[in-house]
Protein backbone atom coordinates (compact mmCIF):
# COMPACT_ATOMS: atom_id res chain seq x y z
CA UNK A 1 -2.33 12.75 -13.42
CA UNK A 2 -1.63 9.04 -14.17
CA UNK A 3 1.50 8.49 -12.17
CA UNK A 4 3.48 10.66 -9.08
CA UNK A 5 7.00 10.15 -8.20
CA UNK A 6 9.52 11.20 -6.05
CA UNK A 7 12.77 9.79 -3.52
CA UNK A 8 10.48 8.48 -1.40
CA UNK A 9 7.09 6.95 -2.99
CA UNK A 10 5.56 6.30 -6.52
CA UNK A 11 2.16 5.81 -7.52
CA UNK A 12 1.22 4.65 -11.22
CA UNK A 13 -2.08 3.51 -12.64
CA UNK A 14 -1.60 0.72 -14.73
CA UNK A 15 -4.16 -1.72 -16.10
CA UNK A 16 -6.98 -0.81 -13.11
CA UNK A 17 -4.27 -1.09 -10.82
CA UNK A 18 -2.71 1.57 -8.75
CA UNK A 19 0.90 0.00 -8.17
CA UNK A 20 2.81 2.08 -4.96
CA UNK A 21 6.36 1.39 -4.54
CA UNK A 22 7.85 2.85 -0.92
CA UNK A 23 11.78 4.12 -1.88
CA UNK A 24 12.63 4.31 1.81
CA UNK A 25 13.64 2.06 4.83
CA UNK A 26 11.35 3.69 7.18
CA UNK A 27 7.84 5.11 7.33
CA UNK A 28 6.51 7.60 9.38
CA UNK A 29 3.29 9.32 10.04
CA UNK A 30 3.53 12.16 7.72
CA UNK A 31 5.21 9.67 4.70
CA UNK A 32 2.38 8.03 4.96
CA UNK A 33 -0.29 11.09 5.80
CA UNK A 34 1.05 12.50 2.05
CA UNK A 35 0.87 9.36 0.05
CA UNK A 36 -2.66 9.01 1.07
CA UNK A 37 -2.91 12.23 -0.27
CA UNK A 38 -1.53 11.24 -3.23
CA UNK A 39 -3.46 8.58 -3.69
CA UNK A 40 -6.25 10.04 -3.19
CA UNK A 41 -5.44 12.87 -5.79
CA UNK A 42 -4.38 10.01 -8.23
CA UNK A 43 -7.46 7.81 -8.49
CA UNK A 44 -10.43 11.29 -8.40
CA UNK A 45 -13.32 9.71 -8.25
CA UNK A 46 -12.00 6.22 -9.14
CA UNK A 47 -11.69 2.52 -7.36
CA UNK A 48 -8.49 0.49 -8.16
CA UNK A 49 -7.20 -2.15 -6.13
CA UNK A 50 -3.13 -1.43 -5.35
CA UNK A 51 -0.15 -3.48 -5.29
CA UNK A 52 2.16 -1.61 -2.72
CA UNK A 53 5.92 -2.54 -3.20
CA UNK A 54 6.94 -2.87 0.73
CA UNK A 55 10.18 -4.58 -0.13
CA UNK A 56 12.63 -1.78 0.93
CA UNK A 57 10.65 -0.98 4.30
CA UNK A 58 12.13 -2.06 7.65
CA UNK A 59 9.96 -0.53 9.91
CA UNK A 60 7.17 1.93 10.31
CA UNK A 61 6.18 4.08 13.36
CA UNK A 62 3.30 3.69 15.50
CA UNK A 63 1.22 6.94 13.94
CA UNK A 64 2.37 5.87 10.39
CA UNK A 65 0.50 2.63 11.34
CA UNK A 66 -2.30 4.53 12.60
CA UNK A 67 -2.94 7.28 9.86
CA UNK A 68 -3.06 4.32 7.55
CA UNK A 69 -6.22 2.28 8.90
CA UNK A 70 -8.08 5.48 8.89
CA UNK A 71 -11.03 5.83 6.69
CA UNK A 72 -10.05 8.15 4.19
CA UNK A 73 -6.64 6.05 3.59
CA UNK A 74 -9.35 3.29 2.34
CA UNK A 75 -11.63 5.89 -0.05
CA UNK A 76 -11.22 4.00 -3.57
CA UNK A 77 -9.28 0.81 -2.56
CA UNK A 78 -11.27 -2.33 -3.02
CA UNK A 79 -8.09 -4.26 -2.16
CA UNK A 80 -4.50 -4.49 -1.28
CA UNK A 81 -1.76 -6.69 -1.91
CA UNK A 82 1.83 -5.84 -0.39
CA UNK A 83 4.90 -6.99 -1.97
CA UNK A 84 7.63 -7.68 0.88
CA UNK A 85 10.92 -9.16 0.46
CA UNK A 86 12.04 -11.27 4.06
CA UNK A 87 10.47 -12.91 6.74
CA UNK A 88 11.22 -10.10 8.88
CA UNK A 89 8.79 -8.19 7.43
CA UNK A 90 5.95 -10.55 6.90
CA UNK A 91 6.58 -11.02 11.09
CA UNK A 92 5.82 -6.91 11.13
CA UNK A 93 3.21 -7.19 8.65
CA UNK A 94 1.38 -10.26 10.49
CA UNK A 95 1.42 -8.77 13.53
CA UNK A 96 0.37 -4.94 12.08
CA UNK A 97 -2.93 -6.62 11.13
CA UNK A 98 -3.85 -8.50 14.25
CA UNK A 99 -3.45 -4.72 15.87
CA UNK A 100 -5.27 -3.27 12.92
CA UNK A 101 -7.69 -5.43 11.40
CA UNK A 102 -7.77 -4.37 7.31
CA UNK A 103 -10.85 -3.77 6.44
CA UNK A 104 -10.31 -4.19 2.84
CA UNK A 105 -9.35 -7.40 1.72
CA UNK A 106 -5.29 -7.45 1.85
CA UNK A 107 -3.27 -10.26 1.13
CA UNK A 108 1.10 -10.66 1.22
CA UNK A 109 3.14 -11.94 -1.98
CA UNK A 110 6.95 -12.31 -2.41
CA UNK A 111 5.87 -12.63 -5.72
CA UNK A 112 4.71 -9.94 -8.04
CA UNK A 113 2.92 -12.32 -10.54
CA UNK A 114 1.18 -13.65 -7.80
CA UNK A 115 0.38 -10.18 -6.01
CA UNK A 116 -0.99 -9.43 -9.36
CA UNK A 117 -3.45 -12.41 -10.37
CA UNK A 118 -5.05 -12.29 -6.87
CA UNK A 119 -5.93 -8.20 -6.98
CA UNK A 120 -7.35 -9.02 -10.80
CA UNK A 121 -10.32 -10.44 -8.77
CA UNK A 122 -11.15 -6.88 -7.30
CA UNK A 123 -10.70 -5.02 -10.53
């Protein structure tokens, strides 16, 4: 399996990158519990760093944030970068990390190029 999609999430592996794009305005603990999953079952064995399209997110719930800084959510990913699209969100992003430290090197683009030459670094 090189790619998974459905309404809500897509995964694709793409030049050693696993790009994620979120299809829905909010996330919640078991959106987030499955794409792990999916993830997971995506990459096998492998390591890819992801770009993870955030840009259509406006919130996420407490357990969502949760299930995602556990370990398993970080099996295979060197790095992250997060696509988001207002200032809004970068507010709920910055303040998402200073409650949950990553502990993979993560970074936030409005641009895509951008997103993309920093994660060729962790390829």
């Amino acid at each position: 399996m090189e790619s998974y999609h459905d309404d809500r999430i897509s995964f694709e592996i793409k030049d050693g990158i696993i790009y994620c794009t979120f299809h829905v305005e909010y996330m919640d603990y078991k959106l987030v519990d499955e794409a792990i999953k999916k993830r997971l079952e995506l990459v096998k064995d492998g390591s890819y760093p992801m770009l993870s399209d955030l840009s259509k997110v406006k919130g996420i719930s407490k357990e969502a944030r949760e299930r995602m800084s556990e370990e398993d959510g970080l099996i295979g990913l060197p790095a992250m970068a997060g696509i988001y699209r207002t200032k809004f969100q970068m507010i709920v992003i910055s303040i998402y990390e200073m409650i949950y430290t990553p502990k993979v090197p993560s970074k936030y683009f409005k641009n895509r190029e951008k997103a993309l030459a920093w994660l060729q670094q962790f390829k």
